[in-house]
Protein backbone atom coordinates (compact mmCIF):
# COMPACT_ATOMS: atom_id res chain seq x y z
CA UNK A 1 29.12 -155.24 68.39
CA UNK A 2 32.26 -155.23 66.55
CA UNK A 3 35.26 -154.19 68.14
CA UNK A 4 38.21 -155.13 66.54
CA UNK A 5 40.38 -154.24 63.35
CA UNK A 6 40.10 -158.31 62.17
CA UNK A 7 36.24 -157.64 62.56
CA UNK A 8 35.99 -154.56 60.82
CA UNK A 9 37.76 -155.94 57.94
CA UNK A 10 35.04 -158.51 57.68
CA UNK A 11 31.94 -156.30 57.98
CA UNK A 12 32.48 -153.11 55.16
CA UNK A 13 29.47 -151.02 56.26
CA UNK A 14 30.87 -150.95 60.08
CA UNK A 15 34.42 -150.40 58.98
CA UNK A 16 33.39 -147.28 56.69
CA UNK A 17 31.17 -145.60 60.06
CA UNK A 18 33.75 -146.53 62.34
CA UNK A 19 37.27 -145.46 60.40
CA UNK A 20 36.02 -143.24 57.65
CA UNK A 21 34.95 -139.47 58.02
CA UNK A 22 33.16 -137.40 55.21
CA UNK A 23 32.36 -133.49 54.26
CA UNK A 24 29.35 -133.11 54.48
CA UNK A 25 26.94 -130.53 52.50
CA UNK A 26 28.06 -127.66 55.01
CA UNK A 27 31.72 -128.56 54.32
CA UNK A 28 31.73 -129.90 57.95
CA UNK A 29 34.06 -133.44 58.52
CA UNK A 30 31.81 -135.76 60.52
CA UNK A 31 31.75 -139.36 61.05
CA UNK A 32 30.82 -140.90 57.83
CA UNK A 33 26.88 -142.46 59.03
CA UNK A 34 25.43 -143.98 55.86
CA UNK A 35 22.02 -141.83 55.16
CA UNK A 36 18.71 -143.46 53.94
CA UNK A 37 19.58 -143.81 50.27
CA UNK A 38 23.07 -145.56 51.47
CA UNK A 39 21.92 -147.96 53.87
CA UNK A 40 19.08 -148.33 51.08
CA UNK A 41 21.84 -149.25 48.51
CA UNK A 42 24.27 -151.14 50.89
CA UNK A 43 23.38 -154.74 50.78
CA UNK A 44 23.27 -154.44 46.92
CA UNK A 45 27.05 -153.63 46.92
CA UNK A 46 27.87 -155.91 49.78
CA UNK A 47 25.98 -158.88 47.77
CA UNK A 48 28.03 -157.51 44.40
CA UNK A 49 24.47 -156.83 42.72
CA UNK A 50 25.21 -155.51 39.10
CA UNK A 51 22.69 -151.84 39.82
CA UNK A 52 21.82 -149.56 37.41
CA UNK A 53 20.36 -146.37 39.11
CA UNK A 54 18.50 -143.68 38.39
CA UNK A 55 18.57 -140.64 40.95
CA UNK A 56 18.48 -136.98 41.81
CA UNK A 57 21.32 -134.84 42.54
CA UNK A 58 23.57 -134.89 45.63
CA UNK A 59 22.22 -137.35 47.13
CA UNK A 60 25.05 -139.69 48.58
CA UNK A 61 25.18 -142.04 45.94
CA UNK A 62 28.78 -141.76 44.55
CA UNK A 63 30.21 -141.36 47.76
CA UNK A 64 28.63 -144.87 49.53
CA UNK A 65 30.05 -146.42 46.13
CA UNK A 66 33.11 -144.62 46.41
CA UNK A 67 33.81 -145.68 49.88
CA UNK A 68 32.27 -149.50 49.35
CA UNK A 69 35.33 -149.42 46.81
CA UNK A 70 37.93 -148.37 48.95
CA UNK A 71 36.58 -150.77 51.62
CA UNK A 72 37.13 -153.59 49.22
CA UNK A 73 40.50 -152.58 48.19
CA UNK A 74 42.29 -151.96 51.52
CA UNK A 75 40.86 -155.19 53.30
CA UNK A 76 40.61 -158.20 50.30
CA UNK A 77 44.37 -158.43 48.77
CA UNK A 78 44.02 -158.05 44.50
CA UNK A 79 41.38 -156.48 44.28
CA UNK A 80 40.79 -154.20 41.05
CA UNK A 81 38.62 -151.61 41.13
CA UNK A 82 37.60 -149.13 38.62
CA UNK A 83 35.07 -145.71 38.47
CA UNK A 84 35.06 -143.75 35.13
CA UNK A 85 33.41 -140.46 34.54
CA UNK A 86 31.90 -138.08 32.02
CA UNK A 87 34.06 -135.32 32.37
CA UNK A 88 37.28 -134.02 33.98
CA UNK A 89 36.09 -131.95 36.71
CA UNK A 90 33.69 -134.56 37.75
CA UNK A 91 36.80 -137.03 37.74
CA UNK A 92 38.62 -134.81 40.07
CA UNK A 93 35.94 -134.29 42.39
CA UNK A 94 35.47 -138.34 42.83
CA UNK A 95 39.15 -138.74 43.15
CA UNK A 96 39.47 -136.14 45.64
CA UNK A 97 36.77 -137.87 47.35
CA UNK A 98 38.39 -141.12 47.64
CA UNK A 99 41.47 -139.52 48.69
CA UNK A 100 39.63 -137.54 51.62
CA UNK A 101 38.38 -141.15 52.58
CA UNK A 102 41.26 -143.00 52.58
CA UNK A 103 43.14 -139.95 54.71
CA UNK A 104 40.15 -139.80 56.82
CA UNK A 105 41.55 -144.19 58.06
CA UNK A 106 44.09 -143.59 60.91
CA UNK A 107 47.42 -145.01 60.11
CA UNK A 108 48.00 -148.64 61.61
CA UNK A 109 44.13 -149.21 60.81
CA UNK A 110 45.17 -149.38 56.92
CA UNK A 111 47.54 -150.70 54.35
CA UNK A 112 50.56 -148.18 52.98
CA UNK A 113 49.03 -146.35 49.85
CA UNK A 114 51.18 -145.65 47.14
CA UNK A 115 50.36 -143.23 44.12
CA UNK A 116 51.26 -144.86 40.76
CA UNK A 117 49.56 -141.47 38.36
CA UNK A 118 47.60 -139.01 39.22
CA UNK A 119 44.64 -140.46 38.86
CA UNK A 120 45.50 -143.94 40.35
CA UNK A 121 45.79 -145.39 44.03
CA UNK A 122 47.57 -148.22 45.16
CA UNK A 123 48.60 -150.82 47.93
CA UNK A 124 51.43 -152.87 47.04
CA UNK A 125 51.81 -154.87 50.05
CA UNK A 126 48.25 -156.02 49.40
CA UNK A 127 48.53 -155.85 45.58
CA UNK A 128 45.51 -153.84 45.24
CA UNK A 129 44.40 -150.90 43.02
CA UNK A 130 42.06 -147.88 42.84
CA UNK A 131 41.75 -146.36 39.44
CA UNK A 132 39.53 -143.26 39.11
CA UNK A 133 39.23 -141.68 35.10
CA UNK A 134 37.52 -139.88 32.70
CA UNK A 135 34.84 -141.59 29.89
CA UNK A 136 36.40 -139.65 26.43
CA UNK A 137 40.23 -141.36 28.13
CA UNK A 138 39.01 -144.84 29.37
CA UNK A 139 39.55 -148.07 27.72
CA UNK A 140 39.10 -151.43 29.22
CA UNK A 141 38.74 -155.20 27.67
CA UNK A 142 40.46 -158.56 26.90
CA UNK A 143 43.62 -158.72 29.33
CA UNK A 144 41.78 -156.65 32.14
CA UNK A 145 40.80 -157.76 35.61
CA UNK A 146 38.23 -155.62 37.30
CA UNK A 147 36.59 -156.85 40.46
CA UNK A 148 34.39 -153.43 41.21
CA UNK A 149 33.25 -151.29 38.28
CA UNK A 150 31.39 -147.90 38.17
CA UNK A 151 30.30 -145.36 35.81
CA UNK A 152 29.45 -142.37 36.72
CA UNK A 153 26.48 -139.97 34.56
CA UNK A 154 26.85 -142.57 31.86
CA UNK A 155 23.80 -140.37 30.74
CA UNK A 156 26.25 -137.78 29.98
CA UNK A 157 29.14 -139.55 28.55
CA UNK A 158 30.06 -138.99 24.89
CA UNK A 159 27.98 -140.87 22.29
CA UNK A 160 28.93 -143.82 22.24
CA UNK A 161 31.15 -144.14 24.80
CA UNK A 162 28.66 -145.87 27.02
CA UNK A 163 28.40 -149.16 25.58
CA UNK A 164 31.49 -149.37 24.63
CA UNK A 165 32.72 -149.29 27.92
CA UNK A 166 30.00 -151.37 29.44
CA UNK A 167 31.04 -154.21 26.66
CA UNK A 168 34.78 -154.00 27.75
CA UNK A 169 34.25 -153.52 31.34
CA UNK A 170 31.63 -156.82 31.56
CA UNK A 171 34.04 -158.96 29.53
CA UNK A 172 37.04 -158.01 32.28
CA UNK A 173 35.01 -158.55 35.86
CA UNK A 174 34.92 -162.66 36.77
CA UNK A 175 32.18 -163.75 38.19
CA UNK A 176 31.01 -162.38 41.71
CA UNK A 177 32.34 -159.26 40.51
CA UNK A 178 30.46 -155.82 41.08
CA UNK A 179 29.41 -153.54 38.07
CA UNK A 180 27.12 -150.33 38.90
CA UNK A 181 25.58 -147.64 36.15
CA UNK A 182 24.79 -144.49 37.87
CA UNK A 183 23.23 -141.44 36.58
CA UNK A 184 20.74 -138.86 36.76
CA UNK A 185 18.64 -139.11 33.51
CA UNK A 186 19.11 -136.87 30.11
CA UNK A 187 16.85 -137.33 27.51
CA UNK A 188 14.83 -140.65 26.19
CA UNK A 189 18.27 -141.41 24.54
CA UNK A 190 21.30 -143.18 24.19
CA UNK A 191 22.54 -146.47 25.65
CA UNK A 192 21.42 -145.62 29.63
CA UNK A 193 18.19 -144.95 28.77
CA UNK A 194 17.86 -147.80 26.64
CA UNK A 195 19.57 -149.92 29.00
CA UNK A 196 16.85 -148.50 31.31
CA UNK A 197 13.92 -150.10 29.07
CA UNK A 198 15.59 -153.28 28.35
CA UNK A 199 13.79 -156.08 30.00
CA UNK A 200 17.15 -158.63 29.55
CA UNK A 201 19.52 -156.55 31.09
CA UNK A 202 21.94 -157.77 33.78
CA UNK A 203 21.36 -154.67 35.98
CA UNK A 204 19.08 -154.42 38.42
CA UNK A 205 17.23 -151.06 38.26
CA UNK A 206 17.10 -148.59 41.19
CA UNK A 207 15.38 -145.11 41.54
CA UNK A 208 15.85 -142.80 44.04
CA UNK A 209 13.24 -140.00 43.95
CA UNK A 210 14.76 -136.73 45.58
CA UNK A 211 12.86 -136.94 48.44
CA UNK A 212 15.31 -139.63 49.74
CA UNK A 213 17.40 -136.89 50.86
CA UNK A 214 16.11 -135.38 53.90
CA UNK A 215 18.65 -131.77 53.64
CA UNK A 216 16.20 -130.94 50.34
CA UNK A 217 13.57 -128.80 52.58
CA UNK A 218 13.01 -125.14 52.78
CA UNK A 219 10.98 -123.50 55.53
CA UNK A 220 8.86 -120.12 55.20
CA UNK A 221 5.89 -118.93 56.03
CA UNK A 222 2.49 -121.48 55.24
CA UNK A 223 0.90 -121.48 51.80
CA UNK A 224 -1.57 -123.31 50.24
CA UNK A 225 -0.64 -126.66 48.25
CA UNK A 226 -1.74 -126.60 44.61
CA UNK A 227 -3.61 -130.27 43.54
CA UNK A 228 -0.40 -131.70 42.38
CA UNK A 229 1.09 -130.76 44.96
CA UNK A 230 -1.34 -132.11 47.90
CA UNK A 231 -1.30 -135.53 45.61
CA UNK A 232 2.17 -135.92 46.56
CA UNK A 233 2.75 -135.02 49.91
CA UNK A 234 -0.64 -137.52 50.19
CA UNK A 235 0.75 -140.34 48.08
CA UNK A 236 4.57 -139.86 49.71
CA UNK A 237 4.20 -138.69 53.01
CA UNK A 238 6.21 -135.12 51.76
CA UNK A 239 5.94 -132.15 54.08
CA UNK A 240 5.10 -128.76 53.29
CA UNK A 241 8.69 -127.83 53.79
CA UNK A 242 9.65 -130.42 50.80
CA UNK A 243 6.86 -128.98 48.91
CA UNK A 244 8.02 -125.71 49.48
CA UNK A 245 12.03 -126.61 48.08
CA UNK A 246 10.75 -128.04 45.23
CA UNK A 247 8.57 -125.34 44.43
CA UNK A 248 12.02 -123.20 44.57
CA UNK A 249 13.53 -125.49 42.85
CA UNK A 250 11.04 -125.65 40.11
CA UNK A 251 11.24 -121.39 39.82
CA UNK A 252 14.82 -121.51 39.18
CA UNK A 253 14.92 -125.17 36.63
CA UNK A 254 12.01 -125.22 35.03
CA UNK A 255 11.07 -127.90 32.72
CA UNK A 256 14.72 -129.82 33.91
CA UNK A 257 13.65 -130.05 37.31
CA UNK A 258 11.99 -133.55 36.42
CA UNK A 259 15.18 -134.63 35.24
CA UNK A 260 17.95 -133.03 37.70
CA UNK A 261 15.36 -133.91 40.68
CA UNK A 262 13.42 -136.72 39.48
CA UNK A 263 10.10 -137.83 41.07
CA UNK A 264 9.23 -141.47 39.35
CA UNK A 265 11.02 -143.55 36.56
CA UNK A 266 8.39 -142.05 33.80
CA UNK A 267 9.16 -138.72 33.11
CA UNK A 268 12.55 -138.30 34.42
CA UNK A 269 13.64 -138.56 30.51
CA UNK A 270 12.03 -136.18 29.51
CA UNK A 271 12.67 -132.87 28.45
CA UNK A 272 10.23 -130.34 26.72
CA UNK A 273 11.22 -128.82 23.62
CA UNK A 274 12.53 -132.23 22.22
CA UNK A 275 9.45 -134.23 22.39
CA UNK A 276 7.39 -134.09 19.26
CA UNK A 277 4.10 -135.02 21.00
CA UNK A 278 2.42 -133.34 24.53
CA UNK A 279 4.43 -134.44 27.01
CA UNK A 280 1.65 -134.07 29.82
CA UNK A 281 -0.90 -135.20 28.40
CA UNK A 282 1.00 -138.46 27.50
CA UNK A 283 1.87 -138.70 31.01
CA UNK A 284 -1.87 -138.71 32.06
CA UNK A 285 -2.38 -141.46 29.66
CA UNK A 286 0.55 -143.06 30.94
CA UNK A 287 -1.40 -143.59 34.39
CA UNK A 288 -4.34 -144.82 32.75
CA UNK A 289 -2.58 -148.05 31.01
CA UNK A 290 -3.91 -151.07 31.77
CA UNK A 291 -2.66 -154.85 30.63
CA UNK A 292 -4.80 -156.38 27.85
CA UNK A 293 -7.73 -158.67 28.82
CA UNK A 294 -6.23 -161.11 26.12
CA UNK A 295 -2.56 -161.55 24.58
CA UNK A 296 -1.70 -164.12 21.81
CA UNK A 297 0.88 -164.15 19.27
CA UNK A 298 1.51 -160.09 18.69
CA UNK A 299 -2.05 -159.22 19.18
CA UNK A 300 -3.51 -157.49 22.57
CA UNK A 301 -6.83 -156.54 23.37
CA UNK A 302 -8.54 -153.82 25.82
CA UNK A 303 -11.82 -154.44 24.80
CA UNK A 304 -13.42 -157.26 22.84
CA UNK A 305 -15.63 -156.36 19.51
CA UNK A 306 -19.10 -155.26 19.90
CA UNK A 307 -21.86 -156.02 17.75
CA UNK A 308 -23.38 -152.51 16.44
CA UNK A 309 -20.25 -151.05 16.29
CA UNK A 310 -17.78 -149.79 13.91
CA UNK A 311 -14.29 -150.54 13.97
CA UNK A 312 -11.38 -149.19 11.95
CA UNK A 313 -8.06 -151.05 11.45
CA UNK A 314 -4.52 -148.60 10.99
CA UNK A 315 -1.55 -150.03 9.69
CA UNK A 316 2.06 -148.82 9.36
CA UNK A 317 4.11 -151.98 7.77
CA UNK A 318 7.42 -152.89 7.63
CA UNK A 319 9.68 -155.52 5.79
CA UNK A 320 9.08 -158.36 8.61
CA UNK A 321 13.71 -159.28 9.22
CA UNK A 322 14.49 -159.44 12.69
CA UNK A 323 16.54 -156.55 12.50
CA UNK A 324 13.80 -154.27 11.15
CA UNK A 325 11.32 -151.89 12.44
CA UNK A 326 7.82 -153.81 13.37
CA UNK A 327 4.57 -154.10 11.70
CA UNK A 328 1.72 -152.37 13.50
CA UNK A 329 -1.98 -152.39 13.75
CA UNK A 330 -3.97 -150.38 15.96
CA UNK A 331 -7.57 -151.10 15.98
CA UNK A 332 -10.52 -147.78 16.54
CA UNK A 333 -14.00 -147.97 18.18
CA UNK A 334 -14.84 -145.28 15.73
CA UNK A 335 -17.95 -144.45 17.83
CA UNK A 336 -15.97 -143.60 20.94
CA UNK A 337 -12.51 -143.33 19.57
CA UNK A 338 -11.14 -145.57 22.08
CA UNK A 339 -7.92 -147.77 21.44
CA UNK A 340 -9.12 -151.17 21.67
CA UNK A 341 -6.62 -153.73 20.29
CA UNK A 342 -3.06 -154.41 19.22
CA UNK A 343 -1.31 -156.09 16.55
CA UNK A 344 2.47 -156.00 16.84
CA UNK A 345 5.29 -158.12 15.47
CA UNK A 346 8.03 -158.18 13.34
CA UNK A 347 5.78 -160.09 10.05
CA UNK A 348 6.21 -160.18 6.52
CA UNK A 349 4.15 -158.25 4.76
CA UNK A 350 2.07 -161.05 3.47
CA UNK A 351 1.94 -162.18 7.38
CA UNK A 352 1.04 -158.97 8.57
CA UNK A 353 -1.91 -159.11 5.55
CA UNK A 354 -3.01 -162.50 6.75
CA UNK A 355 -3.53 -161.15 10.52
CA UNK A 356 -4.88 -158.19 9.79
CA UNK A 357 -7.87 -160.05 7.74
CA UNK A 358 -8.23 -162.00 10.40
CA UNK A 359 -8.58 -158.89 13.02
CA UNK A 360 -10.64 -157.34 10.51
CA UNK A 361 -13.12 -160.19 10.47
CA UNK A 362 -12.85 -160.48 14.58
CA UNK A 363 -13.78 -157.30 14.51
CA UNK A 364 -17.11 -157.32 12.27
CA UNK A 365 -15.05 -156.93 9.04
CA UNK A 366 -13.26 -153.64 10.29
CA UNK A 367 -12.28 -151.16 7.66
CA UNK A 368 -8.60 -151.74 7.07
CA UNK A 369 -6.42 -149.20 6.39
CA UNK A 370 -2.69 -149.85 5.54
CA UNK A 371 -0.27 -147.02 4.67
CA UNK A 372 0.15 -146.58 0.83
CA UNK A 373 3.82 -145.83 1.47
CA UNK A 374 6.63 -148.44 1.43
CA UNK A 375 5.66 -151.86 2.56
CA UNK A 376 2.40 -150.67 2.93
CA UNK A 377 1.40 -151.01 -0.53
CA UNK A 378 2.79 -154.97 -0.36
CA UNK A 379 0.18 -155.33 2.45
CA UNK A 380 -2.95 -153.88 0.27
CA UNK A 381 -1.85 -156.17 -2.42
CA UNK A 382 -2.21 -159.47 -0.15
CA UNK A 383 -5.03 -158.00 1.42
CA UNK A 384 -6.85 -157.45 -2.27
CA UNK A 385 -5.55 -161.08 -3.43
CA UNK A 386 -7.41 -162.53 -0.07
CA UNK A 387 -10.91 -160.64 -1.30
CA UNK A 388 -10.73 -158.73 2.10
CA UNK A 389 -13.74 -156.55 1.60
CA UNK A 390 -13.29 -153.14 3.36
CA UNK A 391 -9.82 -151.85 2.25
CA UNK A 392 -9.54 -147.56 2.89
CA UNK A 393 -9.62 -145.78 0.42
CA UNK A 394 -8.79 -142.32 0.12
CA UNK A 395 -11.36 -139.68 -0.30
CA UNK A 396 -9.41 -137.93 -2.66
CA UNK A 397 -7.53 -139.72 -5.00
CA UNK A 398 -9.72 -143.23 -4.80
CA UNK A 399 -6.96 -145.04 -4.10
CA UNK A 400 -6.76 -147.85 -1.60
CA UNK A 401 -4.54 -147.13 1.39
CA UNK A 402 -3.43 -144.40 3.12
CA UNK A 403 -0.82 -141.70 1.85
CA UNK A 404 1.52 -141.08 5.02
CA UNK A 405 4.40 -138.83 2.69
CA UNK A 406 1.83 -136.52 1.67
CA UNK A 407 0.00 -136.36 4.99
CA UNK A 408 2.92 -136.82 7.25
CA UNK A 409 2.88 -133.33 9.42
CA UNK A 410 -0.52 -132.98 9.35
CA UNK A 411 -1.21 -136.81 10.82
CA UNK A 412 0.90 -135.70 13.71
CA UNK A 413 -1.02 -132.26 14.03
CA UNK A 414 -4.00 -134.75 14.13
CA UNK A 415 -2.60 -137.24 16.70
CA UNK A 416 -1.21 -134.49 18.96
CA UNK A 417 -4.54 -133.01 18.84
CA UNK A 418 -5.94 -136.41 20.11
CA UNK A 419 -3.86 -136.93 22.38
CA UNK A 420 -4.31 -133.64 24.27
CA UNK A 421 -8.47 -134.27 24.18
CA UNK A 422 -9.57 -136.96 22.42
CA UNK A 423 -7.60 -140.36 22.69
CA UNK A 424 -8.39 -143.27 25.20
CA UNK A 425 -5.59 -145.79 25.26
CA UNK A 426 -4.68 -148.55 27.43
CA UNK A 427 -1.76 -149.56 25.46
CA UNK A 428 1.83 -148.87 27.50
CA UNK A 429 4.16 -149.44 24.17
CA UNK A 430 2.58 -146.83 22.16
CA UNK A 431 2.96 -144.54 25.08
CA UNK A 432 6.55 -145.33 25.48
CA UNK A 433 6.52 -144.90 21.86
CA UNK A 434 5.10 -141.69 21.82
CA UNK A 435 7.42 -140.33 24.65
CA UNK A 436 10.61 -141.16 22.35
CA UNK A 437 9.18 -139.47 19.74
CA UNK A 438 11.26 -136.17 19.36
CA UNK A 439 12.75 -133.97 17.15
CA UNK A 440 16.30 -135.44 15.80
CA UNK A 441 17.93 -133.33 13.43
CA UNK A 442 14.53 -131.09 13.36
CA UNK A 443 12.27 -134.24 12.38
CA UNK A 444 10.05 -135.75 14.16
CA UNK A 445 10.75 -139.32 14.34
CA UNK A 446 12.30 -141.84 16.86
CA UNK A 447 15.59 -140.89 18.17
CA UNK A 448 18.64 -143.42 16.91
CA UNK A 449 17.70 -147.14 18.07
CA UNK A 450 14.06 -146.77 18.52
CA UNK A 451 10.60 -147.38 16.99
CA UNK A 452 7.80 -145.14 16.16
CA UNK A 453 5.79 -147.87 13.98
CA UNK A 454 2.87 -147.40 16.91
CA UNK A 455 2.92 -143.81 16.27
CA UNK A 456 2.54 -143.51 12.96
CA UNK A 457 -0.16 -146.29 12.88
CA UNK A 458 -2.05 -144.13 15.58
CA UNK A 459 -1.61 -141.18 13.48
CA UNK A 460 -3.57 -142.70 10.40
CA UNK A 461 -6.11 -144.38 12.47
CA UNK A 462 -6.88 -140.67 14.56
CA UNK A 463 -6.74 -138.99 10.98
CA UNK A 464 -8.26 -141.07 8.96
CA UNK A 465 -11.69 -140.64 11.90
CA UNK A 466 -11.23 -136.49 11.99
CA UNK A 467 -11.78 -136.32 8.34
CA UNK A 468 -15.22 -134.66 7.74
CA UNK A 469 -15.75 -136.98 4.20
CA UNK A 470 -15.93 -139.94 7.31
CA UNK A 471 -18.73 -140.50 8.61
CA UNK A 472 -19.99 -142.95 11.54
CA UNK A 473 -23.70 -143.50 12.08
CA UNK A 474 -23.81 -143.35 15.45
CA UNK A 475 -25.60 -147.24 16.57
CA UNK A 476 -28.59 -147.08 19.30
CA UNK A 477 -28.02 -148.79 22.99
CA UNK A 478 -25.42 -148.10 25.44
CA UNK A 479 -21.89 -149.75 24.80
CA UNK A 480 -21.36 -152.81 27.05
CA UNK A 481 -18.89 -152.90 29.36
CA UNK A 482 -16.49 -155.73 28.92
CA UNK A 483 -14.07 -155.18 31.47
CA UNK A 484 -14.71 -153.41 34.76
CA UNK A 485 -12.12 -150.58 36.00
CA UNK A 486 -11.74 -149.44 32.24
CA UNK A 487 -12.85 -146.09 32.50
């Protein structure tokens, strides 16, 4: 049990319940008693665990970081320790905060605080420092010293502003230092999201659904639970009286309740009316991905070729540099329509020729049909100069290859239109893919930073099969099932 000031100096979480008080959601001061998100989150700030996390509203988070903070800087002499926000009013709410907390610390249990600005706190006797600001005002880098760092909505900070702060800020904390991202989502966009995605990233992702928060329940009178709703009180132990808040919550949001009170890391991004693609039906997919029975060198497969059956080959090509978009190749069961194999890489066009034979022979000389367009037409070249024998060509004009400028709206008509009823996919990047996909500057395309190479490559391969000049004779026998749970 600790008992003394020496020992509460030593152990953070006790000295915050024992000396610190806190508002809480009824405007009531009360002992501050870390809640299940906060005693969740704890031993990743008391280890200095660079987080990034992804929660709903209200639900504790800034004010356990807050008051971690403080901790830090009125027990451990020079220590630095910065949060920056995404707008003004939010700046003065979590300054206000930490000034409540620090109040809240009888005198003679705490260093003398001195106010340098308005919006910094300070301990000279301990030479420590508390600085709380706004994003669109911060700048930090070479010449800095920052022990504890924290954003605040990055999500929401000006474009931009984001990464340039996170490059600053991670050049100016040593080593053991603390650096948190914290944010509920806004769009499949911008440097949180992507930071979000990126499999190399320093910070260690957290997501706190809003169930965490035990206040966010409504009673009333009983009602019957809808299927979606019955799956999650079933799969997360929810009550009726959860069920019943978030179907209030849902009446007054809308489409934004799945990103103000998220429920998993998927389609917290998202927001209707951006997305180019069904957003539902993608999700649905989404549960349905599976990893590939094989992967080698760019190229994953669901389901292995089948004698008897058809396949058909879509590519969208690009120039093959490192910094460039990749070179795709989605291979069709054009019997069943199902997604059955992969080929993804960042190849030259003759490369990405060169593969694609080789798929198309794996595949019992699949019908390969590159994009006309662009580096397309490089790959139909190499693919003539090899003799591959079953290159598209258009019903139309005769031409080998497929022409995406002409077709472009009406291939993602087509691949919507699969999507919603038609399209079996195992593959997680092109859903990812397709989830980005969104109106930017009223086209459809991948938002700043992002790919849509699968997408388009879907798109021929989906409309090139729903054109009535195709046909498929149909083979006899049942299709063998080469991996069980692929349904």
């Amino acid at each position: 049990m600790v008992t003394t000031l020496e020992e509460l100096c030593t152990n953070r979480e006790q000295y915050i319940q024992t000396l610190m008080s806190i508002q809480n959601k009824d405007r009531q001061t009360v002992p501050f008693e870390l809640n299940k998100l906060q005693r969740d989150l704890w031993p990743y700030l008391e280890n200095h665990t660079w987080l990034q996390i992804i929660k709903a509203r209200q639900m504790g988070c800034s004010s356990c970081i807050i008051s971690a903070f403080l901790s830090e800087c009125m027990t451990i002499p020079g220590t630095v320790a910065v949060i920056v926000s995404h707008e003004e009013y939010a700046t003065q709410r979590l300054l206000d905060k930490a000034k409540f907390f620090e109040r809240s610390v009888l005198k003679g249990l705490k260093p003398k605080l001195s106010h340098k600005s308005a919006y910094e706190m300070a301990w000279p006797e301990i030479n420590s420092t508390f600085y709380i600001g706004t994003a669109r005002a911060s700048v930090f880098g070479r010449g800095d010293t920052i022990h504890l760092a924290h954003l605040s909505e990055p999500a929401f900070f000006p474009e931009g502003k984001t990464e340039e702060l996170v490059k600053g800020i991670s050049e100016a904390i040593p080593a053991g230092g603390l650096f948190i991202l914290e944010s509920t989502p806004n769009g499949r966009v911008g440097y949180f999201h992507g930071e979000f995605k990126n499999e190399d990233s320093k910070f260690l992702k957290k997501f706190y659904p809003w169930w965490w928060d035990s206040s966010y329940i409504l009673t009333g009178e009983l009602f019957e639970p809808t299927d979606e709703e019955s799956e999650l009180m079933l799969q997360y132990g929810l009550t009726i009286d959860q069920i019943r808040w978030r179907r209030d919550k849902v009446k007054s949001l809308g489409e934004m309740f799945r990103q103000e009170y998220p429920e998993n890391d998927v389609d917290c991004w998202l927001v209707k009316g951006l997305t180019a693609l069904p957003i539902d039906a993608l999700l649905r997919l989404s549960n349905r991905c599976r990893p590939p029975l094989s992967e080698d060198d760019g190229l994953r497969i669901w389901r292995f070729p089948k004698g008897g059956n058809k396949y058909l080959i879509a590519i969208d090509a690009a120039k093959g540099l490192p910094t460039s978009d990749y070179s795709v190749a989605v291979v069709l069961d054009m019997r069943t329509g199902e997604h059955v194999a992969t080929l993804r890489g960042k190849y030259p066009t003759d490369v990405m020729a060169a593969k694609s034979a080789d798929l198309g022979n794996k595949y019992f000389n699949a019908e390969i049909a590159p994009e006309r367009d662009g580096y397309g037409d490089a790959v139909i070249k190499f693919l003539t100069q090899r003799g591959y024998p079953r290159i598209y060509k258009h019903y139309k004009d005769k031409k080998l290859g497929w022409p995406t400028n002409q077709n472009r709206s009406w291939m993602l008509e087509q691949l919507s239109s699969a999507i919603r009823g038609g399209l079996t996919t195992w593959d997680k990047v092109f859903i990812d893919e397709a989830l980005d996909f969104q109106f930017v500057d009223g086209k459809a395309q991948a938002p700043p930073g992002g790919y849509d190479d699968m997408v388009f490559a879907m798109a021929i391969g989906v409309s090139i099969k729903e054109l009535p000049s195709y046909r498929y004779d149909r083979p006899r026998g049942e299709p063998v099932r080469y991996a069980e749970g692929l349904v």
